[in-house]
PDB file of N, CA and C in Angstrom:
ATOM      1  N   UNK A   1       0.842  -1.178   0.000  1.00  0.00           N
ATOM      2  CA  UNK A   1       0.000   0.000   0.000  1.00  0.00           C
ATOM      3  C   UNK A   1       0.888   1.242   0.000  1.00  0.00           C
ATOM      4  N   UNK A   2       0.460   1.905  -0.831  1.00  0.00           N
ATOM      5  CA  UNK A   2       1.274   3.098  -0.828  1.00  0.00           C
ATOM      6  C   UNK A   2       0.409   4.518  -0.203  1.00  0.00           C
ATOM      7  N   UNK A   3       1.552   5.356   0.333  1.00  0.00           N
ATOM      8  CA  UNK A   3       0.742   6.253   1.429  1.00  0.00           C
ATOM      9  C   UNK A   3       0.909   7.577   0.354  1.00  0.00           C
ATOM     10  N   UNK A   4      -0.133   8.390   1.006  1.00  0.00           N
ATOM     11  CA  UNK A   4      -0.205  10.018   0.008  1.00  0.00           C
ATOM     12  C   UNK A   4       0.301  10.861   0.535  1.00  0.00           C
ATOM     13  N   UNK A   5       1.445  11.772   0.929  1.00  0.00           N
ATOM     14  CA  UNK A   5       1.982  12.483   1.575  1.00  0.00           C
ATOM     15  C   UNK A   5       1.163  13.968   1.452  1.00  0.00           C
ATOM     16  N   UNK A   6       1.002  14.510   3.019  1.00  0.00           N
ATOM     17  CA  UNK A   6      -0.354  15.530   2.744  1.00  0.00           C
ATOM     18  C   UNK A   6       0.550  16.826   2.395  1.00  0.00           C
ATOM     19  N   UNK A   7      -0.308  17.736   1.936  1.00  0.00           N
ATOM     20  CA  UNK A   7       0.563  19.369   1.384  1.00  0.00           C
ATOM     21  C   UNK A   7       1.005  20.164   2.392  1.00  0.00           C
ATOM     22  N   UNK A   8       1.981  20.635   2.573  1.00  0.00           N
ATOM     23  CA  UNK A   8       2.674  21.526   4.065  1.00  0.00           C
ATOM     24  C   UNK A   8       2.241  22.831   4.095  1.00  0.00           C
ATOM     25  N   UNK A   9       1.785  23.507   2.738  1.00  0.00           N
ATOM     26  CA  UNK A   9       1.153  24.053   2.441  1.00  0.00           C
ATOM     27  C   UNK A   9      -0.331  24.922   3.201  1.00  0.00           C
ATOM     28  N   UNK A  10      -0.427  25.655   3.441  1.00  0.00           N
ATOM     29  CA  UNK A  10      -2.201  26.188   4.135  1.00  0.00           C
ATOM     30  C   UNK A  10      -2.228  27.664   3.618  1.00  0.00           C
ATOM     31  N   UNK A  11      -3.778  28.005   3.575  1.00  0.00           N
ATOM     32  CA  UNK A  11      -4.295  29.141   3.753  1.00  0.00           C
ATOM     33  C   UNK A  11      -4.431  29.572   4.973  1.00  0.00           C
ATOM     34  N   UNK A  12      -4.309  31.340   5.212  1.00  0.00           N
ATOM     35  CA  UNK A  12      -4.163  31.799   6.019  1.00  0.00           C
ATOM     36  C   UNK A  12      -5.047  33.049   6.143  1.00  0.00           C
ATOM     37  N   UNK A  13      -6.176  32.900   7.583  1.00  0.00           N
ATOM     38  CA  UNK A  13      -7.156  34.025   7.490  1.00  0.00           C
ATOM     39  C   UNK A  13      -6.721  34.787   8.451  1.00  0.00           C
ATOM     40  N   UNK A  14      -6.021  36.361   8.236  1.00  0.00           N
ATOM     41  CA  UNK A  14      -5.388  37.312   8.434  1.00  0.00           C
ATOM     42  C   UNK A  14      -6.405  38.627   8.606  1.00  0.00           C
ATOM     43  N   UNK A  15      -5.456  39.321   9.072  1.00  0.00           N
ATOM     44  CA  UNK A  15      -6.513  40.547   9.613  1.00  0.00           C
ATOM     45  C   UNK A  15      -5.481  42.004   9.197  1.00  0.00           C
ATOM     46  N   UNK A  16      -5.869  42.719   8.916  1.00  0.00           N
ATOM     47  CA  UNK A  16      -4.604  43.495   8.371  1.00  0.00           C
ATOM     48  C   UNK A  16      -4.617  44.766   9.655  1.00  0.00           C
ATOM     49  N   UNK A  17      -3.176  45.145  10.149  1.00  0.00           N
ATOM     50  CA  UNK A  17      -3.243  46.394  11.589  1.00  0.00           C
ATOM     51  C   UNK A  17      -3.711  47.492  11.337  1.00  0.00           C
ATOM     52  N   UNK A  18      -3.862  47.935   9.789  1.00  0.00           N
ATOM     53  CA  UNK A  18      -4.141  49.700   9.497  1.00  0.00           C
ATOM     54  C   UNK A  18      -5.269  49.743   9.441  1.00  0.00           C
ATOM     55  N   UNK A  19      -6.495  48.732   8.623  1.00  0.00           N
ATOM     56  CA  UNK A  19      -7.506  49.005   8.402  1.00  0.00           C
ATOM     57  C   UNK A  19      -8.353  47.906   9.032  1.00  0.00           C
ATOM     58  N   UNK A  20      -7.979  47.040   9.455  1.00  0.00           N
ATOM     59  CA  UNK A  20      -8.979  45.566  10.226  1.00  0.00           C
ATOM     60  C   UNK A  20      -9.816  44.892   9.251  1.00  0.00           C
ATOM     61  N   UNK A  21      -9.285  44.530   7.749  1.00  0.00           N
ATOM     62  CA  UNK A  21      -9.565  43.795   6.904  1.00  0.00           C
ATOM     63  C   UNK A  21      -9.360  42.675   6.866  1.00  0.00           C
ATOM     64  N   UNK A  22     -10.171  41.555   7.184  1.00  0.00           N
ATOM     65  CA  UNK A  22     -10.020  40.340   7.328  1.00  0.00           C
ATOM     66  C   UNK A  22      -9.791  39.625   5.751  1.00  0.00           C
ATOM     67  N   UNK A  23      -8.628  38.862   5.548  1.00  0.00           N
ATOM     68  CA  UNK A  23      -8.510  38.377   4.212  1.00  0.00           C
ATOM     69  C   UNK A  23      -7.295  37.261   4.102  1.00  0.00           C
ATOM     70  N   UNK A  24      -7.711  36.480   3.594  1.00  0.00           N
ATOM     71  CA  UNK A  24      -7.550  35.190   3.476  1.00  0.00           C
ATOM     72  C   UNK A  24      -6.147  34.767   2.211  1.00  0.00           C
ATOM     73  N   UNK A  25      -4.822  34.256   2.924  1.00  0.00           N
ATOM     74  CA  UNK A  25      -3.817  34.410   1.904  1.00  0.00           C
ATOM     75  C   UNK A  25      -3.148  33.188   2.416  1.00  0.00           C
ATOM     76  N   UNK A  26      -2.185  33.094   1.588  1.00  0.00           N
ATOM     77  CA  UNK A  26      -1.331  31.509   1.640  1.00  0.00           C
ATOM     78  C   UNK A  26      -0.073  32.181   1.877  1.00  0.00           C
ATOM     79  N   UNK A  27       0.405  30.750   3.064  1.00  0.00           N
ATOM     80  CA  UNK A  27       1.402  30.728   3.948  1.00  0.00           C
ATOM     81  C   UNK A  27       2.620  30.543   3.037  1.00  0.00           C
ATOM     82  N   UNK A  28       2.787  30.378   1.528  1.00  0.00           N
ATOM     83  CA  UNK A  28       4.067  30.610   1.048  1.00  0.00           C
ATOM     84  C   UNK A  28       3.843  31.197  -0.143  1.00  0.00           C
ATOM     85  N   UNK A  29       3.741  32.484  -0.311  1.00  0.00           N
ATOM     86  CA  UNK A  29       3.460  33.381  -1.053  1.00  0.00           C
ATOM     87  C   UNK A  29       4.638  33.658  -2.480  1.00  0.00           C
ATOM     88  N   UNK A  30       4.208  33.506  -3.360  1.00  0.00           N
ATOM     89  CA  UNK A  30       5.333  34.089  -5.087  1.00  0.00           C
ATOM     90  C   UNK A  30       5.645  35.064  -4.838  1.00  0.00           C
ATOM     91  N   UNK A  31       4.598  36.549  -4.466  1.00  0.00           N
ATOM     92  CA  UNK A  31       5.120  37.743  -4.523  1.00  0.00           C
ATOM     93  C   UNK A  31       4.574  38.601  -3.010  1.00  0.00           C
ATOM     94  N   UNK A  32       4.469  39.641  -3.068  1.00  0.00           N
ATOM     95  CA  UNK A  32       4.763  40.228  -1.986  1.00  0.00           C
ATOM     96  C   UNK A  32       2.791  40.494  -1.931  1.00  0.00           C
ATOM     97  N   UNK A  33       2.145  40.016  -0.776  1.00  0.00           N
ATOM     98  CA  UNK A  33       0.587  40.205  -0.714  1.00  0.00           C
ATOM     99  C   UNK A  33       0.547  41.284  -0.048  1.00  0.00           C
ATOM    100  N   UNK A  34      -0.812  42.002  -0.373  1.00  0.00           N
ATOM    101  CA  UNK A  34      -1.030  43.284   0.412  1.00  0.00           C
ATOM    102  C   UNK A  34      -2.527  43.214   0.761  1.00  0.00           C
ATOM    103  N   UNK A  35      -2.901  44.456   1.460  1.00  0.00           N
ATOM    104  CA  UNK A  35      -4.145  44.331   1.731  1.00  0.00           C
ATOM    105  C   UNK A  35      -5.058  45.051   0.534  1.00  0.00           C
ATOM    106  N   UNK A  36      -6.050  44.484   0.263  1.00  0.00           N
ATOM    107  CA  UNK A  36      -6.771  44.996  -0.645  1.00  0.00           C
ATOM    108  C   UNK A  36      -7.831  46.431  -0.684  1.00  0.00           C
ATOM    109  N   UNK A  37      -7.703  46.424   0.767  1.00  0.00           N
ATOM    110  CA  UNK A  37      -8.543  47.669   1.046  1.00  0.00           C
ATOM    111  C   UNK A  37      -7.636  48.905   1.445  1.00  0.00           C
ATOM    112  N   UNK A  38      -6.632  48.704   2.001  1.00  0.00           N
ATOM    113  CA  UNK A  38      -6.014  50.079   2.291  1.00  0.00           C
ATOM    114  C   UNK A  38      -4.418  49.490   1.540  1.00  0.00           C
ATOM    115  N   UNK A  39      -4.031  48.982   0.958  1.00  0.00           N
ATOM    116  CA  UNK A  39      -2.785  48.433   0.073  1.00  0.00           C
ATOM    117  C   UNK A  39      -1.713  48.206   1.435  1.00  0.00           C
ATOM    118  N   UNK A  40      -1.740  47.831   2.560  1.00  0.00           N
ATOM    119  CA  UNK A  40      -0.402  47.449   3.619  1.00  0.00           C
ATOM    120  C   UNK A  40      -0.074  46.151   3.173  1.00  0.00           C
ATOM    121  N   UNK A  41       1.181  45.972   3.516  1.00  0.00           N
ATOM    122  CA  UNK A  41       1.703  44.881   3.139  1.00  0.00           C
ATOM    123  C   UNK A  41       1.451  43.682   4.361  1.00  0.00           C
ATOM    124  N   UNK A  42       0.822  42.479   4.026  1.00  0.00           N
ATOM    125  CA  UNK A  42       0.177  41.783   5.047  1.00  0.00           C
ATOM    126  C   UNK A  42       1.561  40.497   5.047  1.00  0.00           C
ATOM    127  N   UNK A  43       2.349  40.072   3.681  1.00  0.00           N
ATOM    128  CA  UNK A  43       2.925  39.181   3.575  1.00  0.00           C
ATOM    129  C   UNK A  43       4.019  39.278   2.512  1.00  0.00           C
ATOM    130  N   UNK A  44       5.577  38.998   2.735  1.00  0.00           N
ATOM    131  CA  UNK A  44       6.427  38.913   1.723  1.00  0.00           C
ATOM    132  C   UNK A  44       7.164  37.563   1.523  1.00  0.00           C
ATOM    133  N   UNK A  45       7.840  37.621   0.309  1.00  0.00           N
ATOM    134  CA  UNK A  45       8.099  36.380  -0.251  1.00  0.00           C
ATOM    135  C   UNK A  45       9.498  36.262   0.258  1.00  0.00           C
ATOM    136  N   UNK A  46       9.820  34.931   0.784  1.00  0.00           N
ATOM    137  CA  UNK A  46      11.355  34.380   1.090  1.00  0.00           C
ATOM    138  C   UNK A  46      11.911  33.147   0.701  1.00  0.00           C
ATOM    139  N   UNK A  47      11.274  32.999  -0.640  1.00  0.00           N
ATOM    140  CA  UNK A  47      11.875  31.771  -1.085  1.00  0.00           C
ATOM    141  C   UNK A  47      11.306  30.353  -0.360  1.00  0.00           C
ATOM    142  N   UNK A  48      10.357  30.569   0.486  1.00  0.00           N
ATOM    143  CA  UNK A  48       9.545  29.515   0.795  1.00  0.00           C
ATOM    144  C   UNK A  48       8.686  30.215   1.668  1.00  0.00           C
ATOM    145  N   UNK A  49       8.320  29.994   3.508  1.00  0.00           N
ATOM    146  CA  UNK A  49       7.577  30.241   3.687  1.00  0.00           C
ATOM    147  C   UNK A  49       7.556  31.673   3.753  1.00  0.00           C
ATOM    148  N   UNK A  50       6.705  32.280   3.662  1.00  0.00           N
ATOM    149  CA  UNK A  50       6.220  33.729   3.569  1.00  0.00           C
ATOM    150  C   UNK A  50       6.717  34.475   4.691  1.00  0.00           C
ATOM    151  N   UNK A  51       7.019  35.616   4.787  1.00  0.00           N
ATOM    152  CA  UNK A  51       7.128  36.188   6.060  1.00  0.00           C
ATOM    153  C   UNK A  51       5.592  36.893   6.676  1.00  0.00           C
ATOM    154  N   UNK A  52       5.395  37.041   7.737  1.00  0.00           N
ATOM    155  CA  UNK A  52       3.674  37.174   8.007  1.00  0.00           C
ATOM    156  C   UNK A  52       3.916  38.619   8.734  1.00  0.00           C
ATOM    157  N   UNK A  53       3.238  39.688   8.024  1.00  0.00           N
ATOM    158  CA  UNK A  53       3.488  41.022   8.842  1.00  0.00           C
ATOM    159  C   UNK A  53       1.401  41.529   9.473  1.00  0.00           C
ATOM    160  N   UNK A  54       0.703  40.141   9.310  1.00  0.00           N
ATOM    161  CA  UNK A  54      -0.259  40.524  10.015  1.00  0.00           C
ATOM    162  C   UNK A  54      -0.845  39.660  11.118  1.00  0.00           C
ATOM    163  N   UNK A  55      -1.646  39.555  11.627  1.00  0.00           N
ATOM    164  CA  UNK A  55      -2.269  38.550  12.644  1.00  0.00           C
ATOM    165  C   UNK A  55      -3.131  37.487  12.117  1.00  0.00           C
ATOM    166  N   UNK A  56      -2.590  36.429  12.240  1.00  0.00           N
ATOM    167  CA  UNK A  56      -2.927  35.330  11.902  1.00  0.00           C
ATOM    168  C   UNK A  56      -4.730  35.228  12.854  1.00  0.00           C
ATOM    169  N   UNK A  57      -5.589  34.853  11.839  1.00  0.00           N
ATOM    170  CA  UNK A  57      -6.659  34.284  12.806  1.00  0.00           C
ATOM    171  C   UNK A  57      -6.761  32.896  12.721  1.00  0.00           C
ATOM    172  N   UNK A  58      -6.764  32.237  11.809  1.00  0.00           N
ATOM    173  CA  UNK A  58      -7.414  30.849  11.350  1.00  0.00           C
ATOM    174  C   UNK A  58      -6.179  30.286  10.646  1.00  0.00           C
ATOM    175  N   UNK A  59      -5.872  28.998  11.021  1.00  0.00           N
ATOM    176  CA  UNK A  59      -5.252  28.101   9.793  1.00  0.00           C
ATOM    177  C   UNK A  59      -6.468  27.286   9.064  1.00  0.00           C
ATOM    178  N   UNK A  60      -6.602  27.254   7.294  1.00  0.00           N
ATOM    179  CA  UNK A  60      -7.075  26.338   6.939  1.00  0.00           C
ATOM    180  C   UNK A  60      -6.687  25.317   6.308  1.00  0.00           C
ATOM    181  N   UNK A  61      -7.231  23.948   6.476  1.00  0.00           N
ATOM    182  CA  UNK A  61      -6.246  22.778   5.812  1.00  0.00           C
ATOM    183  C   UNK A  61      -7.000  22.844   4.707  1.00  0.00           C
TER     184      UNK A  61
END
C-alpha cells in the first residue's frame, strides 16, 4: 500500500493592523501580498515560507 503524503502548504485568514480587513492568503506566497482595502503589506516572499506582517486568525487545511 502506498501512502499520500499531505501538502505543508495552508491558507491563512489574516486581519490586516491599518484598516482591520479580514482576508484570506497563503502561507508561502510568489510575490509580496497586500491588503486589498487600504494596500499594507500583510505578507512577503522568502523563497519559501512567507514572512507574516499581520495577525494570523485561522489556519485552513
Amino acid at each position: 500500500m502506498r501512502s499520500v503524503r499531505r501538502p505543508t502548504s495552508k491558507f491563512l485568514k489574516v486581519v490586516c493592523g491599518k484598516c482591520k480587513n479580514e482576508q484570506t492568503i497563503f502561507n508561502k506566497p510568489s510575490s509580496t501580498v497586500k491588503c486589498l482595502v487600504c494596500g499594507a503589506e500583510l505578507a512577503e516572499t522568502t523563497g519559501g515560507r512567507g514572512r507574516l506582517k499581520a495577525k494570523v486568525l485561522s489556519v485552513m487545511d
